[in-house]
N, C-alpha and C. Protein backbone atom coordinates (compact mmCIF):
# COMPACT_ATOMS: atom_id res chain seq x y z
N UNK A 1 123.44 11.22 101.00
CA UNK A 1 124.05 11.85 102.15
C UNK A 1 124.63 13.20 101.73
N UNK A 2 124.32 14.44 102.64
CA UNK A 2 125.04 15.56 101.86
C UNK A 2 126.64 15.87 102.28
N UNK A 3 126.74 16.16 101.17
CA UNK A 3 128.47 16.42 101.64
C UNK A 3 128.78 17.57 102.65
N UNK A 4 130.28 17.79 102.70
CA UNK A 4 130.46 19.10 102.94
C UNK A 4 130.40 20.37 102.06
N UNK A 5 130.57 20.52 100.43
CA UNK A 5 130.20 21.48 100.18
C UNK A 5 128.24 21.74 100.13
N UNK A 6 127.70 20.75 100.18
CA UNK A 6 126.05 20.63 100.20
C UNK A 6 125.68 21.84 101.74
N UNK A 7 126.68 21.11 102.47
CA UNK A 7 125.96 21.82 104.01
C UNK A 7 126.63 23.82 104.42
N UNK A 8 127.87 23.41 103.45
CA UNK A 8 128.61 24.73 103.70
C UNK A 8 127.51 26.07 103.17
N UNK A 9 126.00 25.81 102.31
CA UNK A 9 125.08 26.97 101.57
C UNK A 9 124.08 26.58 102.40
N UNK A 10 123.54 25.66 102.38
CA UNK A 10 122.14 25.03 102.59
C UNK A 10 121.60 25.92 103.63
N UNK A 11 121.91 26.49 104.45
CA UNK A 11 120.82 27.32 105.14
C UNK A 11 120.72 28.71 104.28
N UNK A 12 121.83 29.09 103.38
CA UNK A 12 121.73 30.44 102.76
C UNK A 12 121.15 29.94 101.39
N UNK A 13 121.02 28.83 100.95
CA UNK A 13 120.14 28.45 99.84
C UNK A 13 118.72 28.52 100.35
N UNK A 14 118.57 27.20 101.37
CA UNK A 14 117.34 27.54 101.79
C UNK A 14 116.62 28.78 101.76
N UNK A 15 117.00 29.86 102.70
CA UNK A 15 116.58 31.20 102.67
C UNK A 15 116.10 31.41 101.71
N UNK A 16 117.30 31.63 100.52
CA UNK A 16 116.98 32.05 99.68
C UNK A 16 115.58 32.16 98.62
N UNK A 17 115.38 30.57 99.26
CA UNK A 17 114.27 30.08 97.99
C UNK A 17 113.35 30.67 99.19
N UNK A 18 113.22 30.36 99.84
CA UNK A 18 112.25 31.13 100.71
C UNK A 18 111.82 32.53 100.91
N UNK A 19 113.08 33.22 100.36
CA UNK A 19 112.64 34.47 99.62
C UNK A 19 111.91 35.16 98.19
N UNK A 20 112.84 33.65 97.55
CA UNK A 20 112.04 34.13 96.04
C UNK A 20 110.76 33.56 95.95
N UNK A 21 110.43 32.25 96.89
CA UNK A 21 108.98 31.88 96.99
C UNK A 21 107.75 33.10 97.61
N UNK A 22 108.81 33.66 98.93
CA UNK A 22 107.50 34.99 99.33
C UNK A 22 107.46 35.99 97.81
N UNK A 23 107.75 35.95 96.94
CA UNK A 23 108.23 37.63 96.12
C UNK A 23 106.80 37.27 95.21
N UNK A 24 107.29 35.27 95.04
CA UNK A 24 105.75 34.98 93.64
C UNK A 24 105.02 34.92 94.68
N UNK A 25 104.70 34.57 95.59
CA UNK A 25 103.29 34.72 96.49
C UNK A 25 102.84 36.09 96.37
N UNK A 26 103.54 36.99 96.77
CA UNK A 26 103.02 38.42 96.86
C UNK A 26 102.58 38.99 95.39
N UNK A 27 103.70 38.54 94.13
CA UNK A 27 103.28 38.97 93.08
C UNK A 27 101.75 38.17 92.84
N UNK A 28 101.29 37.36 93.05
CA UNK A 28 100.34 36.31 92.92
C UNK A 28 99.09 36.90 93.40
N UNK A 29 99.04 37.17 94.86
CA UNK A 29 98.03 38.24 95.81
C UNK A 29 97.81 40.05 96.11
N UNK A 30 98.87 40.26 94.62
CA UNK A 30 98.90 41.77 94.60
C UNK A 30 97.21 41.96 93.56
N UNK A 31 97.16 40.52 93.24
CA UNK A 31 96.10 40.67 91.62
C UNK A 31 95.09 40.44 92.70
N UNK A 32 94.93 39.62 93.93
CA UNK A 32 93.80 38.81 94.08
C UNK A 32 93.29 39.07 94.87
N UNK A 33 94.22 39.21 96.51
CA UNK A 33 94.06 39.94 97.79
C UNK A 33 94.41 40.74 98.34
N UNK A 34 94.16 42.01 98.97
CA UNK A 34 94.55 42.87 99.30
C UNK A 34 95.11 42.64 100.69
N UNK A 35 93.71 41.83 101.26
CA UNK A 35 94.14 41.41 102.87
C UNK A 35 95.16 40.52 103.02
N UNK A 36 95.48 39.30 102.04
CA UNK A 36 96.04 38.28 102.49
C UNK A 36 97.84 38.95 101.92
N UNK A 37 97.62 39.92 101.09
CA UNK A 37 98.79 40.92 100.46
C UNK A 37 99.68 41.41 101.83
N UNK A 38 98.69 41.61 102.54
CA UNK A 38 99.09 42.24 103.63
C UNK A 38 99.71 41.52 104.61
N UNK A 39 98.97 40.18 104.90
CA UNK A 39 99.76 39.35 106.27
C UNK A 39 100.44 38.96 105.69
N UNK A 40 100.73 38.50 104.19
CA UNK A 40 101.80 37.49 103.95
C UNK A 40 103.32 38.86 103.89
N UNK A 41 102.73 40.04 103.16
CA UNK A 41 103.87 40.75 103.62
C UNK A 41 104.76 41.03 104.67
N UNK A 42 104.39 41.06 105.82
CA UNK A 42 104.37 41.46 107.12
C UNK A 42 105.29 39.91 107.12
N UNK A 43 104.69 38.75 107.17
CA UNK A 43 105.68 37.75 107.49
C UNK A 43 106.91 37.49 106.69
N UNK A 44 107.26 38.08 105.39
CA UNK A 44 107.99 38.46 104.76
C UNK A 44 108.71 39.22 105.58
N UNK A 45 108.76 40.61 105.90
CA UNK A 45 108.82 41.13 106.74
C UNK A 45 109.87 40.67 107.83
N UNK A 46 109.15 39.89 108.47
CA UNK A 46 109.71 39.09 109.75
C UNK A 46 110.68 38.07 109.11
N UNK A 47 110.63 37.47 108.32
CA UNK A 47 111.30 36.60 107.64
C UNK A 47 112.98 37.40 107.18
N UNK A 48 112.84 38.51 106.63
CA UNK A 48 114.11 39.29 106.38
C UNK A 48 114.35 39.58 107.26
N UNK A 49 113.93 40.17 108.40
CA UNK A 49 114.58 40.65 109.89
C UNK A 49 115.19 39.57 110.30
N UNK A 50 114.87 38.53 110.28
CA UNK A 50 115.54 37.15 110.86
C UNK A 50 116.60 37.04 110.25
N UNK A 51 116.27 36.69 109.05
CA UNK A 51 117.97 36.39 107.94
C UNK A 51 118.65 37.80 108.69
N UNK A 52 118.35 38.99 108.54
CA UNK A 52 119.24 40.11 108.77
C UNK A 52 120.11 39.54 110.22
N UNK A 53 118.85 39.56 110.91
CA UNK A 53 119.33 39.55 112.68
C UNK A 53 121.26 38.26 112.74
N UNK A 54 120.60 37.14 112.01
CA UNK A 54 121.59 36.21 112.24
C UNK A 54 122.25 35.77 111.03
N UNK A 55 122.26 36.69 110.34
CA UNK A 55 123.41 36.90 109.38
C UNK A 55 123.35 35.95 108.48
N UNK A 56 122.08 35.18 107.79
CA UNK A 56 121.73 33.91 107.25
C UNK A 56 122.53 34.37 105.81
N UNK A 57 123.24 35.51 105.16
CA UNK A 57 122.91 36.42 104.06
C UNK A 57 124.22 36.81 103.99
N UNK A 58 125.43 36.93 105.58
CA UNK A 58 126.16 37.44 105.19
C UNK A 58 127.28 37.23 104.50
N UNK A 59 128.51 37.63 104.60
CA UNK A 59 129.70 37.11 104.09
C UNK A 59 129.91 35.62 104.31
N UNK A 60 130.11 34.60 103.59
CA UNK A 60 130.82 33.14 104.10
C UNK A 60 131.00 32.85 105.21
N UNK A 61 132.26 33.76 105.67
CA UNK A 61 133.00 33.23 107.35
C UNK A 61 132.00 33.98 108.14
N UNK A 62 131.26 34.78 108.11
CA UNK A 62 130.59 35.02 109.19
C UNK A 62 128.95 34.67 108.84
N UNK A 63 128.80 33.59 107.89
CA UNK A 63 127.28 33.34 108.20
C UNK A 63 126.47 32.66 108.64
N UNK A 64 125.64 32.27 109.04
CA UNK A 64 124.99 31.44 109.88
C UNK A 64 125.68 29.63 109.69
N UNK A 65 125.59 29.49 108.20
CA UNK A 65 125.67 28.53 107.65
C UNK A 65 127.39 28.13 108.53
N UNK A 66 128.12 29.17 108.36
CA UNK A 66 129.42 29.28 108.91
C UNK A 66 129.84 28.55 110.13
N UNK A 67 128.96 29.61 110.86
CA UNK A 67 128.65 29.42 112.52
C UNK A 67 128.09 28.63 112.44
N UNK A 68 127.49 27.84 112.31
CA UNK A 68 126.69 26.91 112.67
C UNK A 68 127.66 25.14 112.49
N UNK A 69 128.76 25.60 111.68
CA UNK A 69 129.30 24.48 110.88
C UNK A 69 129.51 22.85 111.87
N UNK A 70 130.16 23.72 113.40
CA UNK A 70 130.34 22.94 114.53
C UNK A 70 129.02 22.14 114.91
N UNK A 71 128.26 22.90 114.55
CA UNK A 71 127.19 22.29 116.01
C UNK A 71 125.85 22.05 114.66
N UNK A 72 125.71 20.45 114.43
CA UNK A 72 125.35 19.99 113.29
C UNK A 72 123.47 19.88 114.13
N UNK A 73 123.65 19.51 114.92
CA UNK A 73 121.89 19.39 115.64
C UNK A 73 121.57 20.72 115.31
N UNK A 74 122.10 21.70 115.58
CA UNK A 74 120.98 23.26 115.91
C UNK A 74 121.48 23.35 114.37
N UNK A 75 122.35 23.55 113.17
CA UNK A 75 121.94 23.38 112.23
C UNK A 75 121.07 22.65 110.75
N UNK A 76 120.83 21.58 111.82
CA UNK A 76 119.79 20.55 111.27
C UNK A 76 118.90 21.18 111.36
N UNK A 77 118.24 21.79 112.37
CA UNK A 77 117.17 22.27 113.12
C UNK A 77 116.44 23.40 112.28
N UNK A 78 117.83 24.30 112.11
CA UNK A 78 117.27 25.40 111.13
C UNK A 78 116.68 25.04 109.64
N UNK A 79 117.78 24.12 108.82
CA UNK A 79 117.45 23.67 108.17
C UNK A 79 115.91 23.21 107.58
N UNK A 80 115.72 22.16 108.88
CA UNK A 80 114.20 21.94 108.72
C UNK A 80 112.99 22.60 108.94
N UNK A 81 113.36 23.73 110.24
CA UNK A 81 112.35 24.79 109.90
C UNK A 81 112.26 25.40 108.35
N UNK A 82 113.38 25.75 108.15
CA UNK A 82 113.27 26.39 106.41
C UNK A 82 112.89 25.69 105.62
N UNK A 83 112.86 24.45 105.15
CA UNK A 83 112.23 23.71 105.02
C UNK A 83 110.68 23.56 105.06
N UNK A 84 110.09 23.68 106.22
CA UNK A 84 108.78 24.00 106.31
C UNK A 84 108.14 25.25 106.44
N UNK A 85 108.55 26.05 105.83
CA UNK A 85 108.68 27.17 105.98
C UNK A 85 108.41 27.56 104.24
N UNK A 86 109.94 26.38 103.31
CA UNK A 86 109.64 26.62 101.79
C UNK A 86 108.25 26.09 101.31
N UNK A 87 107.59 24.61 102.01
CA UNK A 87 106.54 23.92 102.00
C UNK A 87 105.35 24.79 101.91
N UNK A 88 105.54 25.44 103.33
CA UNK A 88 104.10 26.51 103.93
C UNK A 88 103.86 27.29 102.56
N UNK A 89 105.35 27.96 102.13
CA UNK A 89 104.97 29.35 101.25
C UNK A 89 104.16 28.53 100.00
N UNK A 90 104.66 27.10 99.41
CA UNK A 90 104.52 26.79 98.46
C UNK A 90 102.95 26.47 98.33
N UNK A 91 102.37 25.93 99.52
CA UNK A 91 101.25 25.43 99.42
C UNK A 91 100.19 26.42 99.65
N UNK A 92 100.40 27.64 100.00
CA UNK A 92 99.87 29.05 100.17
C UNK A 92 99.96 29.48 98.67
N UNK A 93 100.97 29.45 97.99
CA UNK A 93 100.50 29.70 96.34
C UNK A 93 99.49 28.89 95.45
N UNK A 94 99.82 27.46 96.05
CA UNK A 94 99.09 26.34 95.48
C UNK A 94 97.20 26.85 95.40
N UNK A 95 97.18 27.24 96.79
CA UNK A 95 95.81 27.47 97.34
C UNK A 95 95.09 28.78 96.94
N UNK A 96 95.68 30.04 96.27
CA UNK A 96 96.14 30.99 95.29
C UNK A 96 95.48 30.95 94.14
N UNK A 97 96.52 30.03 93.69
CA UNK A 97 96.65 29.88 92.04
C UNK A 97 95.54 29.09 91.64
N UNK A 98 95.17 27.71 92.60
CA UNK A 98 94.77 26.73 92.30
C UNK A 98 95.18 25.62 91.74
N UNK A 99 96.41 25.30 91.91
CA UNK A 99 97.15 24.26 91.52
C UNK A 99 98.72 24.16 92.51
């Protein structure tokens, strides 16, 4: 069961890895694809505008993870999108690399 300090990061962890997972994808398809360099950038892209837009990134008291602290459904929610989201990127390297 996660605690309260587990839930007080977890959407700004999440992110996170979801950032450093797009950085090896791209380093991965800078060697291989030019095209696929390109869409996965672009959703990168969209991916930081989001964290930006709702503050997934910012200070403590004002970050998503923050805001969200009350209302445990719509932060579940995010959660598990990011979640499939860390999955998607991972199995997009998998398919890459070959492993």
């Amino acid at each position: 069961m996660a605690t309260d300090e587990d839930t007080n990061h977890q959407i700004y962890d999440l992110a996170e890895n979801c950032e450093d997972l797009f950085e090896d994808l791209l380093l991965v398809l800078l060697r291989t694809s030019d095209k696929q360099y390109r869409i996965v950038q672009e959703h990168q892209q969209r991916f930081e505008r989001w964290t930006g837009y709702l503050g997934v990134f910012a200070a403590p008291q004002a970050s998503l993870d923050s805001r969200l602290k009350s209302d445990p459904d719509v932060r579940d929610l995010v959660t598990q999108l990011l979640e499939i989201l860390k999955r998607n990127i991972q199995h997009g390297e998998s398919l890459v690399t070959g492993w």
